[in-house]
N, C-alpha and C. Protein backbone atom coordinates (compact mmCIF):
# COMPACT_ATOMS: atom_id res chain seq x y z
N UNK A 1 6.72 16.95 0.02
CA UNK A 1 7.02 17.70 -1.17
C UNK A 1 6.11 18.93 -1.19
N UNK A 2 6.57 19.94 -2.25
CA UNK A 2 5.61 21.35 -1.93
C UNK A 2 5.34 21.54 -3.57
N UNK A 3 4.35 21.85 -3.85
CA UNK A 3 3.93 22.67 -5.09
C UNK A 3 4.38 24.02 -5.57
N UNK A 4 5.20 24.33 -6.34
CA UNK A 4 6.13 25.04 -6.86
C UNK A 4 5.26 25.55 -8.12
N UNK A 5 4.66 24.64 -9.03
CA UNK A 5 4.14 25.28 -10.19
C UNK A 5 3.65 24.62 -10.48
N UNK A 6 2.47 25.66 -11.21
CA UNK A 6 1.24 25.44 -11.67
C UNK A 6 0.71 25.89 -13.14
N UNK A 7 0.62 24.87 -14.15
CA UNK A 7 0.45 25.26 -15.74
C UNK A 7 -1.10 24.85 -15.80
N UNK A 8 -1.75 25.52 -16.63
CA UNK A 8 -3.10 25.43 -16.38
C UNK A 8 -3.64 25.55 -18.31
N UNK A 9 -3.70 23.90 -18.71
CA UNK A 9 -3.45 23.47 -19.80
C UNK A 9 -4.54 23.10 -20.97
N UNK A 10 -5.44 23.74 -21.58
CA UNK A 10 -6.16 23.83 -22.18
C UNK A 10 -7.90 24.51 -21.08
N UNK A 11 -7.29 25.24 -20.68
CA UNK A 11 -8.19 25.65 -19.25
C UNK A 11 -8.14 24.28 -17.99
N UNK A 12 -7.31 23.58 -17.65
CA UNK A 12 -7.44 22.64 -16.91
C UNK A 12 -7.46 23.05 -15.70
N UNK A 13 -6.94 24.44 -15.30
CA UNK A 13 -7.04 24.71 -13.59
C UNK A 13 -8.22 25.26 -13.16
N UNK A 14 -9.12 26.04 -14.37
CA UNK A 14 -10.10 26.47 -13.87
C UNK A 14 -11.03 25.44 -13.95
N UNK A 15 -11.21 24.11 -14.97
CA UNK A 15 -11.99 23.35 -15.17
C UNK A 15 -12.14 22.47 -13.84
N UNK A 16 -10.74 21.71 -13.38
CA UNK A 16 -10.48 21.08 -12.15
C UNK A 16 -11.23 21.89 -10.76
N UNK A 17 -11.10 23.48 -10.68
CA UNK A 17 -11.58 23.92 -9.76
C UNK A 17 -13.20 23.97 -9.72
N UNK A 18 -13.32 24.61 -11.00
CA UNK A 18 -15.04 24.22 -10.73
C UNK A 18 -15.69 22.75 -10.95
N UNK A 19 -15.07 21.86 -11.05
CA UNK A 19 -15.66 20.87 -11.03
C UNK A 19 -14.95 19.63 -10.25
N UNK A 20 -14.31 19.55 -9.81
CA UNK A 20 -13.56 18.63 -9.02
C UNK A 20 -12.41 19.26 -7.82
N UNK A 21 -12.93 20.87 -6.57
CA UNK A 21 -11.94 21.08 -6.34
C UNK A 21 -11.94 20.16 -5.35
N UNK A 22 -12.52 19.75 -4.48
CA UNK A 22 -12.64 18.37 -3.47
C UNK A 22 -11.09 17.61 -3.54
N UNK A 23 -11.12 17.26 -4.89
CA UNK A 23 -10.67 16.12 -5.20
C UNK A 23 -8.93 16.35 -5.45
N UNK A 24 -8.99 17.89 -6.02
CA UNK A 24 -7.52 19.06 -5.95
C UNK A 24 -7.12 19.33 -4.92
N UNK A 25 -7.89 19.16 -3.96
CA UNK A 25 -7.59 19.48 -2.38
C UNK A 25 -6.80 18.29 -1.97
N UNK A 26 -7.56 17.00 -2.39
CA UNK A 26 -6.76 15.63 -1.82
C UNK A 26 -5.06 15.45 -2.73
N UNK A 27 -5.32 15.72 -3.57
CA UNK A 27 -4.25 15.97 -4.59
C UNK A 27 -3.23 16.65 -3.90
N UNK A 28 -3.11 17.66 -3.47
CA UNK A 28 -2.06 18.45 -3.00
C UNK A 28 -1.94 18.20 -1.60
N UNK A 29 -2.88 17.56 -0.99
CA UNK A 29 -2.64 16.83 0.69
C UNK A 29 -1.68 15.46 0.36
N UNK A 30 -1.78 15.09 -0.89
CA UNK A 30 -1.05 13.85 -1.12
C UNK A 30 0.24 14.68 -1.43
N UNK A 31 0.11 15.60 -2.44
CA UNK A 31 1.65 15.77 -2.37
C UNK A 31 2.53 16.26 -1.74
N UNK A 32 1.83 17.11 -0.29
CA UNK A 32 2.41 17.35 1.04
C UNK A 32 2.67 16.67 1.75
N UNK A 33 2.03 15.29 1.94
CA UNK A 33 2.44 14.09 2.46
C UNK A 33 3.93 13.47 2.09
N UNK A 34 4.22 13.81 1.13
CA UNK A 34 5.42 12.97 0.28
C UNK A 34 6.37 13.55 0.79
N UNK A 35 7.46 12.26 1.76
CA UNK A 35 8.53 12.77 2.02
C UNK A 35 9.71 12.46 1.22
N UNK A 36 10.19 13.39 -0.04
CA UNK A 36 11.28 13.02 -0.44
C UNK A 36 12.60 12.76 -0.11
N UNK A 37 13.08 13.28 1.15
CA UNK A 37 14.04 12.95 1.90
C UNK A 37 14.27 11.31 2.34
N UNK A 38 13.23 10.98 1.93
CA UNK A 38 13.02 9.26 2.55
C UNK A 38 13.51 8.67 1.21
N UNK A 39 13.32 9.21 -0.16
CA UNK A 39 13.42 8.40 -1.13
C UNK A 39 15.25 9.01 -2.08
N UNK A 40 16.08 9.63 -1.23
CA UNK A 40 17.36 9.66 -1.41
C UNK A 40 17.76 8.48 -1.35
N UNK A 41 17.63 7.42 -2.12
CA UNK A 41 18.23 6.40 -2.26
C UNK A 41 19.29 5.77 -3.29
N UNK A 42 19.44 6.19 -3.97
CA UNK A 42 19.84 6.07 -5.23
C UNK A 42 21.36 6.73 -4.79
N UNK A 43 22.31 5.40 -5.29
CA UNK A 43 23.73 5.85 -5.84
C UNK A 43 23.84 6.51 -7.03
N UNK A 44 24.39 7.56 -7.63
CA UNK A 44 24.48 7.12 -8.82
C UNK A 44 25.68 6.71 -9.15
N UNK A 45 25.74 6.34 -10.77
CA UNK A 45 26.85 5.68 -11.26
C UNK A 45 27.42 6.46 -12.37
N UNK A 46 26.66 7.25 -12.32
CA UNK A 46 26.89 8.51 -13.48
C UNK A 46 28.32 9.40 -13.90
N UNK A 47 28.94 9.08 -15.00
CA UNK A 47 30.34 9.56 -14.66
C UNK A 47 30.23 11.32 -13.95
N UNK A 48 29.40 12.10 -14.52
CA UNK A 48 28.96 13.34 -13.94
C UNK A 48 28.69 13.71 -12.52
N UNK A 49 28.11 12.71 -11.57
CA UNK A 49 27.74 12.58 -10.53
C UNK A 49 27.89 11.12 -9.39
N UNK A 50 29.77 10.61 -10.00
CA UNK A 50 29.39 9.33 -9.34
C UNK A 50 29.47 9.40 -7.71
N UNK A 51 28.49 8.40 -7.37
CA UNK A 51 28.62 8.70 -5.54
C UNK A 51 27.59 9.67 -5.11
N UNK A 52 26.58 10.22 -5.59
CA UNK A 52 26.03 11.50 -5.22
C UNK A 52 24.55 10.21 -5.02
N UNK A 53 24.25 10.55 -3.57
CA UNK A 53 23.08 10.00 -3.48
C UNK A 53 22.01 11.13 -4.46
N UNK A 54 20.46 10.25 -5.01
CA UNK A 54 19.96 11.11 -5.71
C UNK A 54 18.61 10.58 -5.21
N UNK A 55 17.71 11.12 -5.68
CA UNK A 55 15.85 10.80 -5.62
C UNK A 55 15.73 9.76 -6.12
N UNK A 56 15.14 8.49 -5.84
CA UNK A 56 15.12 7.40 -6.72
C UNK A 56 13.16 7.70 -7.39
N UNK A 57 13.00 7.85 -8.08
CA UNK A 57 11.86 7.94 -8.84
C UNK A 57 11.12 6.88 -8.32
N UNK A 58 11.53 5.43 -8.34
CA UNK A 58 10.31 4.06 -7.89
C UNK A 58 10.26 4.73 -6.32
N UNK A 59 11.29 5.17 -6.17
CA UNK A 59 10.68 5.07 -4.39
C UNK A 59 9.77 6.28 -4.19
N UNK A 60 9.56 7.15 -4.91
CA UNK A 60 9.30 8.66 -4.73
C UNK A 60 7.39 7.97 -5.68
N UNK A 61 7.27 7.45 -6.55
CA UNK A 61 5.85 6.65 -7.04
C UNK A 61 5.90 5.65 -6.06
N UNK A 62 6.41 4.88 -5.32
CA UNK A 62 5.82 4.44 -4.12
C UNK A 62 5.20 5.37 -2.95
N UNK A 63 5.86 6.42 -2.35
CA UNK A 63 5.28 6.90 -1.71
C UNK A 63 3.59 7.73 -2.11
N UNK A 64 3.83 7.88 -3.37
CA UNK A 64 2.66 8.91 -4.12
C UNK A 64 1.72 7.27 -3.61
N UNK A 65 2.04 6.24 -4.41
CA UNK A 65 0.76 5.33 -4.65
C UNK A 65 -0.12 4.84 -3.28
N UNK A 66 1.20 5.22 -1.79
CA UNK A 66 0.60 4.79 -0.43
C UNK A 66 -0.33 5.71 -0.01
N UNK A 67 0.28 6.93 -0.48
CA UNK A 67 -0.83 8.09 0.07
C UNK A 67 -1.81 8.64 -0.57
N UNK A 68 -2.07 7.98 -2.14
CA UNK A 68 -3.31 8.09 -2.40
C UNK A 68 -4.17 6.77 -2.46
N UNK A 69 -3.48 5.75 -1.85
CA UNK A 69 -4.17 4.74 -1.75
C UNK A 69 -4.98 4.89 -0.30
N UNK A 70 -4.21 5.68 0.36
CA UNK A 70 -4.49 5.84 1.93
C UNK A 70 -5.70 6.74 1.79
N UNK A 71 -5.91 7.36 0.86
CA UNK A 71 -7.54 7.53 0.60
C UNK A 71 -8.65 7.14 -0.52
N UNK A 72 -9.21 7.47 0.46
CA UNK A 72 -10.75 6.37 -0.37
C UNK A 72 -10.78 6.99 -1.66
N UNK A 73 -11.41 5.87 -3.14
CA UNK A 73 -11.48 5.30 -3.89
C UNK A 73 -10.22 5.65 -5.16
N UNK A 74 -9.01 6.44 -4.63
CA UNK A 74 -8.28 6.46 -5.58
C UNK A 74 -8.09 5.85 -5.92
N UNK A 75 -8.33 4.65 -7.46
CA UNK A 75 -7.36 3.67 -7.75
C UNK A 75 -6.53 3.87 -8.97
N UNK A 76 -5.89 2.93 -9.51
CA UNK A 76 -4.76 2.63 -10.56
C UNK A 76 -6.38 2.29 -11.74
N UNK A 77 -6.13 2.60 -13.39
CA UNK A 77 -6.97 2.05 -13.91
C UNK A 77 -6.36 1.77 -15.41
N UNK A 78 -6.48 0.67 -15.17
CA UNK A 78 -5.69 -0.38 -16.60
C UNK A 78 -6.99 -0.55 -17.49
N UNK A 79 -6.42 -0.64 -18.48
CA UNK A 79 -7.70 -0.78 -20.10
C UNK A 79 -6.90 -1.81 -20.86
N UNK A 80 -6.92 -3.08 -20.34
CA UNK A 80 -6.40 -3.49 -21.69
C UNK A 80 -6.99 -3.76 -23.26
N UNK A 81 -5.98 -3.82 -23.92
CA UNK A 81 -5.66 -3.54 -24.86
C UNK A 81 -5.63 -4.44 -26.06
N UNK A 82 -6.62 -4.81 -27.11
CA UNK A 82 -6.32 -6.02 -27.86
C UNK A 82 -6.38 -4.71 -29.34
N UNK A 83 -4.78 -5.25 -29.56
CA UNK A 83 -4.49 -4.43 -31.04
C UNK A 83 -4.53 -4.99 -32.36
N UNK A 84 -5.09 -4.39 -33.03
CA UNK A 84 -5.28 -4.99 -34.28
C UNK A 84 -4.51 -5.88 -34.95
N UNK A 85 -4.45 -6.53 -36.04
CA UNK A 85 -3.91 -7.40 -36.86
C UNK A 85 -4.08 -7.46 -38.10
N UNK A 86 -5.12 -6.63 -38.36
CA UNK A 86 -5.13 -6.73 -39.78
C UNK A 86 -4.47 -5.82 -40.55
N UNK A 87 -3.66 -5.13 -40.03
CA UNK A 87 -2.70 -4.39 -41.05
C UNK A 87 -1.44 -5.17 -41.06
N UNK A 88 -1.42 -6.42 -40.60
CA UNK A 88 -0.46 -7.38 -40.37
C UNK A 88 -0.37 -7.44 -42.11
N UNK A 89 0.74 -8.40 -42.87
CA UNK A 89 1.42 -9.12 -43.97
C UNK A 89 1.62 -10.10 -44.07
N UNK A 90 1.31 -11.05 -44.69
CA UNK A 90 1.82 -12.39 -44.75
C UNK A 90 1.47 -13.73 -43.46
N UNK A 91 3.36 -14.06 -43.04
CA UNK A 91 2.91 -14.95 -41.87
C UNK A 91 2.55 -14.08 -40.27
N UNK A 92 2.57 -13.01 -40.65
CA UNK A 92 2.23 -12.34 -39.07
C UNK A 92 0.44 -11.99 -38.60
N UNK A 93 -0.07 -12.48 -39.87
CA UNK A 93 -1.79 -11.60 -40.20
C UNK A 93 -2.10 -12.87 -38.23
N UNK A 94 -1.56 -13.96 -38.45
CA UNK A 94 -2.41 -14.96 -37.47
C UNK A 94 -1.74 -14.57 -35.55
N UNK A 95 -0.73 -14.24 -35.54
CA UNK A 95 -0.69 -13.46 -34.37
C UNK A 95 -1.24 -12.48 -33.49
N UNK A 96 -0.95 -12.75 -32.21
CA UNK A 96 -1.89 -11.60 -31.19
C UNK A 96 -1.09 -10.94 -30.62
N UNK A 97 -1.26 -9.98 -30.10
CA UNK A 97 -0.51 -9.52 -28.52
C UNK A 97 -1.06 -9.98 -27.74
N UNK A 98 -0.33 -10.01 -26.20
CA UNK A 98 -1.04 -10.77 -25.24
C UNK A 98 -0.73 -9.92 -23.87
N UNK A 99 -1.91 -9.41 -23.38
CA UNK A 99 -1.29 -8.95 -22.15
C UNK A 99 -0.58 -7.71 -22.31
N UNK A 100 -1.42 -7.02 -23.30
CA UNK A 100 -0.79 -5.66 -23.63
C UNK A 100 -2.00 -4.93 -23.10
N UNK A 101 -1.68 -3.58 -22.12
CA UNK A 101 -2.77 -2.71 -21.23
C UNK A 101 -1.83 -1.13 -21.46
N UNK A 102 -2.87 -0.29 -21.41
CA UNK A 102 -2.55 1.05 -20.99
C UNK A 102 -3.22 1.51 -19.42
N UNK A 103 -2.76 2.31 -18.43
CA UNK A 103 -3.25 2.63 -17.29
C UNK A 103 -2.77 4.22 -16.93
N UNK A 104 -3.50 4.49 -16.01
CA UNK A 104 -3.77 5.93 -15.59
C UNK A 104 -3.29 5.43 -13.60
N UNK A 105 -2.27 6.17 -13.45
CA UNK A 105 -1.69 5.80 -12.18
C UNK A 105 -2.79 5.88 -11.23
N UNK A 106 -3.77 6.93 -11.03
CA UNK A 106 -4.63 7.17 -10.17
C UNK A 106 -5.92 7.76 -10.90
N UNK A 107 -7.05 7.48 -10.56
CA UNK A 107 -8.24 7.80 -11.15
C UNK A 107 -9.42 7.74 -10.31
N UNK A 108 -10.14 8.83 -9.56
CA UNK A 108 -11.27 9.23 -8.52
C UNK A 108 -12.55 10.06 -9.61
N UNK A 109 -13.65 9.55 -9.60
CA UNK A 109 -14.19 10.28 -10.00
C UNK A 109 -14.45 10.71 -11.45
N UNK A 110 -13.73 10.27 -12.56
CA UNK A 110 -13.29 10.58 -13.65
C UNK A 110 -12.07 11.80 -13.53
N UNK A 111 -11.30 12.01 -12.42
CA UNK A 111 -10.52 12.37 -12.63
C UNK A 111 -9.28 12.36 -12.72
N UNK A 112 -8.39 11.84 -13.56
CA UNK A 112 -7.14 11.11 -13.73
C UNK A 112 -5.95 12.15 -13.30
N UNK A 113 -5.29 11.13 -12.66
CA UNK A 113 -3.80 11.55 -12.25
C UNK A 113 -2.66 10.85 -12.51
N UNK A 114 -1.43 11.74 -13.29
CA UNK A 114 -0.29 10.79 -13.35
C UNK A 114 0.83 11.37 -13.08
N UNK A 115 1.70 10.67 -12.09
CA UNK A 115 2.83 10.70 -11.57
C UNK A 115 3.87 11.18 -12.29
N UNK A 116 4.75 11.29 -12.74
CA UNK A 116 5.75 11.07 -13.71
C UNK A 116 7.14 11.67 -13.34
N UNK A 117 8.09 10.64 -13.66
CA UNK A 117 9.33 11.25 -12.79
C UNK A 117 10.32 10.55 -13.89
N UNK A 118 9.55 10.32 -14.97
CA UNK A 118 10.59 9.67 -16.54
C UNK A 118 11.41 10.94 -17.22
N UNK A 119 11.33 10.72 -18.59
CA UNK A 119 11.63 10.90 -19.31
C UNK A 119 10.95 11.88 -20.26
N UNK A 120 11.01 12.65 -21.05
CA UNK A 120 10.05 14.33 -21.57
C UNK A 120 9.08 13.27 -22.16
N UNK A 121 9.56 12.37 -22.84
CA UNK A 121 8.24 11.68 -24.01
C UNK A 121 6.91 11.10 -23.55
N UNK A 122 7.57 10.61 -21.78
CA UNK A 122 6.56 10.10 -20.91
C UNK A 122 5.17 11.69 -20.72
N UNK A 123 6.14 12.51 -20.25
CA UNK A 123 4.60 13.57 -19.87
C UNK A 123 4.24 13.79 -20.93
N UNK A 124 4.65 14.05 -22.30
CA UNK A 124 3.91 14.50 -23.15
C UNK A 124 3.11 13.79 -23.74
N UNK A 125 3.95 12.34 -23.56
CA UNK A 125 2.31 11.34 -24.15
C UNK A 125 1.11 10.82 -23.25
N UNK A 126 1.42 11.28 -21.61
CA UNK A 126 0.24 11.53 -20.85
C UNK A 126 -0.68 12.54 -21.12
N UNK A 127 -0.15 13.49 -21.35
CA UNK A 127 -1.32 14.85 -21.52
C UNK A 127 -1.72 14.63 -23.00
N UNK A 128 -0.84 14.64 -24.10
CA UNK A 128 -1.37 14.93 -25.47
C UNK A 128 -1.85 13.27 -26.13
N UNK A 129 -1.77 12.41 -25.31
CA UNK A 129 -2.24 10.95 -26.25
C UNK A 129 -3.16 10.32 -24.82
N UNK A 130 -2.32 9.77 -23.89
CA UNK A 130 -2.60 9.02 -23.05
C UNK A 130 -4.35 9.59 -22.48
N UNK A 131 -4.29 11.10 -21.72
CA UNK A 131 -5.85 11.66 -21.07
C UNK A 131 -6.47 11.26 -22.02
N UNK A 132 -6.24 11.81 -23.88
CA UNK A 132 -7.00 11.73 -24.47
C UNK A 132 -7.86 10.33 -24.42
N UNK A 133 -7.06 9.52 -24.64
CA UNK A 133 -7.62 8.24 -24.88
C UNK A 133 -8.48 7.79 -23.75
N UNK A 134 -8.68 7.94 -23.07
CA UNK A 134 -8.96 7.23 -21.30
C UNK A 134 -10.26 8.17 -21.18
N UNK A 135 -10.14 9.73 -21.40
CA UNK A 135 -11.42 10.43 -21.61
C UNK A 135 -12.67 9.81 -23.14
N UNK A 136 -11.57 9.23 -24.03
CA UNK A 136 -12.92 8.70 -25.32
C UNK A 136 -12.93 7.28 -24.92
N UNK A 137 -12.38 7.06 -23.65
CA UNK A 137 -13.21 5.43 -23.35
C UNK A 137 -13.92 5.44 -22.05
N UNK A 138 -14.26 7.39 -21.88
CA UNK A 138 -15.37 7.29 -20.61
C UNK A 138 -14.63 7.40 -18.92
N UNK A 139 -13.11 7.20 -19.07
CA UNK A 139 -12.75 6.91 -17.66
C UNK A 139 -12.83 8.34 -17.03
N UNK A 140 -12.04 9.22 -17.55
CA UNK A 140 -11.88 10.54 -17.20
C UNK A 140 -12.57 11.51 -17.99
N UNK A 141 -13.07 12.49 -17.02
CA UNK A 141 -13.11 14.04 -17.94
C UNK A 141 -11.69 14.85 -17.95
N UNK A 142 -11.19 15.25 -17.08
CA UNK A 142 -10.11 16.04 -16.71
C UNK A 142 -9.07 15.34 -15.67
N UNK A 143 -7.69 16.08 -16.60
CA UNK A 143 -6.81 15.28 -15.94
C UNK A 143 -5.07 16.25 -15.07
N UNK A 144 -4.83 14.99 -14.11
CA UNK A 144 -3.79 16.22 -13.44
C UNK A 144 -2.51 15.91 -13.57
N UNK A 145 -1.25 16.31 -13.85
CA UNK A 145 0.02 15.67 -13.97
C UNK A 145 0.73 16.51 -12.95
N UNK A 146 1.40 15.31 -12.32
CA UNK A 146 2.67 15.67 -11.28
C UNK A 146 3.62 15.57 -12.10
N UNK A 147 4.81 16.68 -12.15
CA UNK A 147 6.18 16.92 -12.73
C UNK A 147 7.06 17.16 -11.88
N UNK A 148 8.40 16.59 -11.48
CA UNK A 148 9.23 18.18 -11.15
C UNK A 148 9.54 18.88 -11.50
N UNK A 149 10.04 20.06 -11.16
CA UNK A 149 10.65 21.38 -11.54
C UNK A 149 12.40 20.85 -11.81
N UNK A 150 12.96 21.48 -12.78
CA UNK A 150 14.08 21.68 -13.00
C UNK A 150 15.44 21.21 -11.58
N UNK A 151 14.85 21.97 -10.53
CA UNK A 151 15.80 22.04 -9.29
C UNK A 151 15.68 20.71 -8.95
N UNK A 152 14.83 19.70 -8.91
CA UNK A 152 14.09 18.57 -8.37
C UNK A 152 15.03 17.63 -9.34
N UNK A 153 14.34 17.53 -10.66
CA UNK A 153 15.13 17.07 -11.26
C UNK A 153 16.07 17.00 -11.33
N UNK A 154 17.35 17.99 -11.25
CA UNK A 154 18.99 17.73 -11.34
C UNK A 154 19.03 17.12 -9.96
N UNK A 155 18.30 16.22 -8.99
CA UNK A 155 18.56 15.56 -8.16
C UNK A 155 18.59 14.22 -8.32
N UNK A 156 18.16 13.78 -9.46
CA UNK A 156 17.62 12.66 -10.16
C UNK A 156 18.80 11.82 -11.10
N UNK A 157 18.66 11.27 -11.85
CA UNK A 157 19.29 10.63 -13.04
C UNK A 157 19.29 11.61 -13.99
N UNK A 158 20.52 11.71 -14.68
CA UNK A 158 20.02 12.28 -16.00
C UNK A 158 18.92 12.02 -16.54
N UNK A 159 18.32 12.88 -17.27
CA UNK A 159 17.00 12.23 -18.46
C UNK A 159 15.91 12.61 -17.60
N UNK A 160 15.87 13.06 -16.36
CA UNK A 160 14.74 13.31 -16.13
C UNK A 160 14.22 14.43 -16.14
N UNK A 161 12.82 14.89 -16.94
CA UNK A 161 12.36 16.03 -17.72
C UNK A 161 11.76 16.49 -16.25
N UNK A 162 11.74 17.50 -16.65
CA UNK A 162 11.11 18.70 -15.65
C UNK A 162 9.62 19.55 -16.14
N UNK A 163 9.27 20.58 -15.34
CA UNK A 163 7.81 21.19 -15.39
C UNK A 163 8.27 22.46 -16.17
N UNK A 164 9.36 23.28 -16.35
CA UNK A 164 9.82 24.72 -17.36
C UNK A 164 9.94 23.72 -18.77
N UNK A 165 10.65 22.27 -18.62
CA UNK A 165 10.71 22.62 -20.16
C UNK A 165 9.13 21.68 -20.73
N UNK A 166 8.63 20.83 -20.11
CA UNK A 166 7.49 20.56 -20.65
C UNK A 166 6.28 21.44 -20.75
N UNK A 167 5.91 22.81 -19.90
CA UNK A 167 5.76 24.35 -20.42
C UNK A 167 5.27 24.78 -21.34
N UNK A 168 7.09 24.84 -21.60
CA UNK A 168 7.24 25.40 -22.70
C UNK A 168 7.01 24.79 -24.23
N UNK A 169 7.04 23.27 -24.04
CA UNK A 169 6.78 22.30 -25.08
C UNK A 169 5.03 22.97 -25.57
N UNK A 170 4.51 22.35 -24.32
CA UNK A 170 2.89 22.59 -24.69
C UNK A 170 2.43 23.95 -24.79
N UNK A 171 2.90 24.92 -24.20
CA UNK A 171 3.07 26.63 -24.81
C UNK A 171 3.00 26.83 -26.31
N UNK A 172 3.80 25.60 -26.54
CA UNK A 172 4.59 26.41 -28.61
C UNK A 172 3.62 24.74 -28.93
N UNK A 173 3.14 24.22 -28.33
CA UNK A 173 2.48 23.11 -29.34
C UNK A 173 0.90 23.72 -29.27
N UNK A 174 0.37 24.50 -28.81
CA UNK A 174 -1.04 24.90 -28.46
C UNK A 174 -1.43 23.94 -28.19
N UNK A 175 -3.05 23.99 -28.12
CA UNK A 175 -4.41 23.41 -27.96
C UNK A 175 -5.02 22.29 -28.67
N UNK A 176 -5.17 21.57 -29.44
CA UNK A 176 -5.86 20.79 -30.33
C UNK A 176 -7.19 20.51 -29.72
N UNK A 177 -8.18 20.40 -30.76
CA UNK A 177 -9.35 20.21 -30.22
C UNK A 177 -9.77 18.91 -29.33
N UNK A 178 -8.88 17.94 -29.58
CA UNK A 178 -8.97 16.76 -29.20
C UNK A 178 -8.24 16.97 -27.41
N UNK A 179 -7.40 17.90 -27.20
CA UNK A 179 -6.92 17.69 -25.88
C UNK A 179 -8.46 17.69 -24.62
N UNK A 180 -7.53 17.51 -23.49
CA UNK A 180 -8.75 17.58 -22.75
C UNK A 180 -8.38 18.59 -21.35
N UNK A 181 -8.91 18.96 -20.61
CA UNK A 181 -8.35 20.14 -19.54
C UNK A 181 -7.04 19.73 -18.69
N UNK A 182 -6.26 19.39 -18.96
CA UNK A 182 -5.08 19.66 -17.59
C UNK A 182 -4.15 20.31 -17.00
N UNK A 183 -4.55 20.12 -15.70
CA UNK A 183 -3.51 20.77 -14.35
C UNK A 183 -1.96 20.25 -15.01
N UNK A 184 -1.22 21.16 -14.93
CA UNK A 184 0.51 20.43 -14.63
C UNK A 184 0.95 20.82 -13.72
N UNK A 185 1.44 20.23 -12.25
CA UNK A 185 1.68 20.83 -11.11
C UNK A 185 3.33 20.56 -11.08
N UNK A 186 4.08 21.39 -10.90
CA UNK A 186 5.42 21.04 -10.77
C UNK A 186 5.70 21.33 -8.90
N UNK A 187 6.31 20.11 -8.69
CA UNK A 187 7.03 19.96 -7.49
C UNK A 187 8.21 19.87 -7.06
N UNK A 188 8.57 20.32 -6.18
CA UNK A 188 9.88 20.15 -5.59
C UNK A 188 10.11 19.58 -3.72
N UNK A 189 11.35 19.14 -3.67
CA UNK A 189 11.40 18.43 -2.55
C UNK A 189 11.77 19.30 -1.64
């Protein structure tokens, strides 16, 4: 895969460069590694596109997770999660969740990386909820998101959001003080 675009999101490209470019370097060796041609797997069933082989997303986060596993200490980092109860009512106050976690696909260094080949609500609650949280529990300072671009995407399933319009989302949503620096790299195959 090749790097197409680059959004640089509450200062996140200059922050990433002066302080983690090492680690931006392995980042984009991983995403040159990625052969999407391998992960045309997908029928679809789509009345719009039936029969059209497409990108299958699990196979396309499999390849991401081999080749940054294939270097040293990238890992996956899960926090689970014990959620409150006391805003519970009645017979629910004595219940738990069980086995409820949030995770960051890849994380070197304090610097978090996430894949994403979902849906618009997925990237935006990585950058504007998800970094946040993971940076006020110490895991990360700065964080990087893989997107595709538009062209990438209409290779996909419907529903899958792209790097112009999530952009433009965080363009017209600004800054909040609470965000934290990130890269948005949009790719294509």
């Amino acid at each position: 895969m090749k790097i197409v675009g680059r959004f640089s999101f509450n200062g996140g490209e200059d922050y990433i460069n002066n302080h983690y470019a090492d680690l931006l370097k392995e980042v984009e060796s991983v995403i040159s590694k990625v052969d999407a041609e391998l992960c045309r797997t997908k029928s679809s069933k789509e009345k719009t596109m039936h029969g059209k082989m497409l990108y299958s997303p699990s196979d396309l986060n499999k390849l991401f997770k081999k080749h940054f596993g294939d270097l040293n200490a990238w890992k996956n980092h899960k926090e689970l999660c014990e959620y409150p109860t006391k805003y519970y009512v009645g017979d629910h106050k004595s219940r738990k969740t069980k086995g409820a976690f949030r995770d960051m696909d890849f994380v070197k260094n304090k610097l978090g990386v996430e894949v994403q080949f979902g849906k618009y609500s997925f990237m935006v609650y990585n950058v504007c909820a998800k970094m946040t949280i993971f940076r006020n529990l110490k895991v990360i300072e700065a964080g990087i998101e893989i997107v595709p671009i538009k062209e990438l995407a209409n290779e996909m399933s419907t529903g899958v959001s792209y790097f112009e319009q999530f952009v433009w989302d965080l363009e017209a949503r600004g800054v909040a003080d609470i965000d934290i620096p990130v890269l948005i790299i949009g790719i294509s195959a």
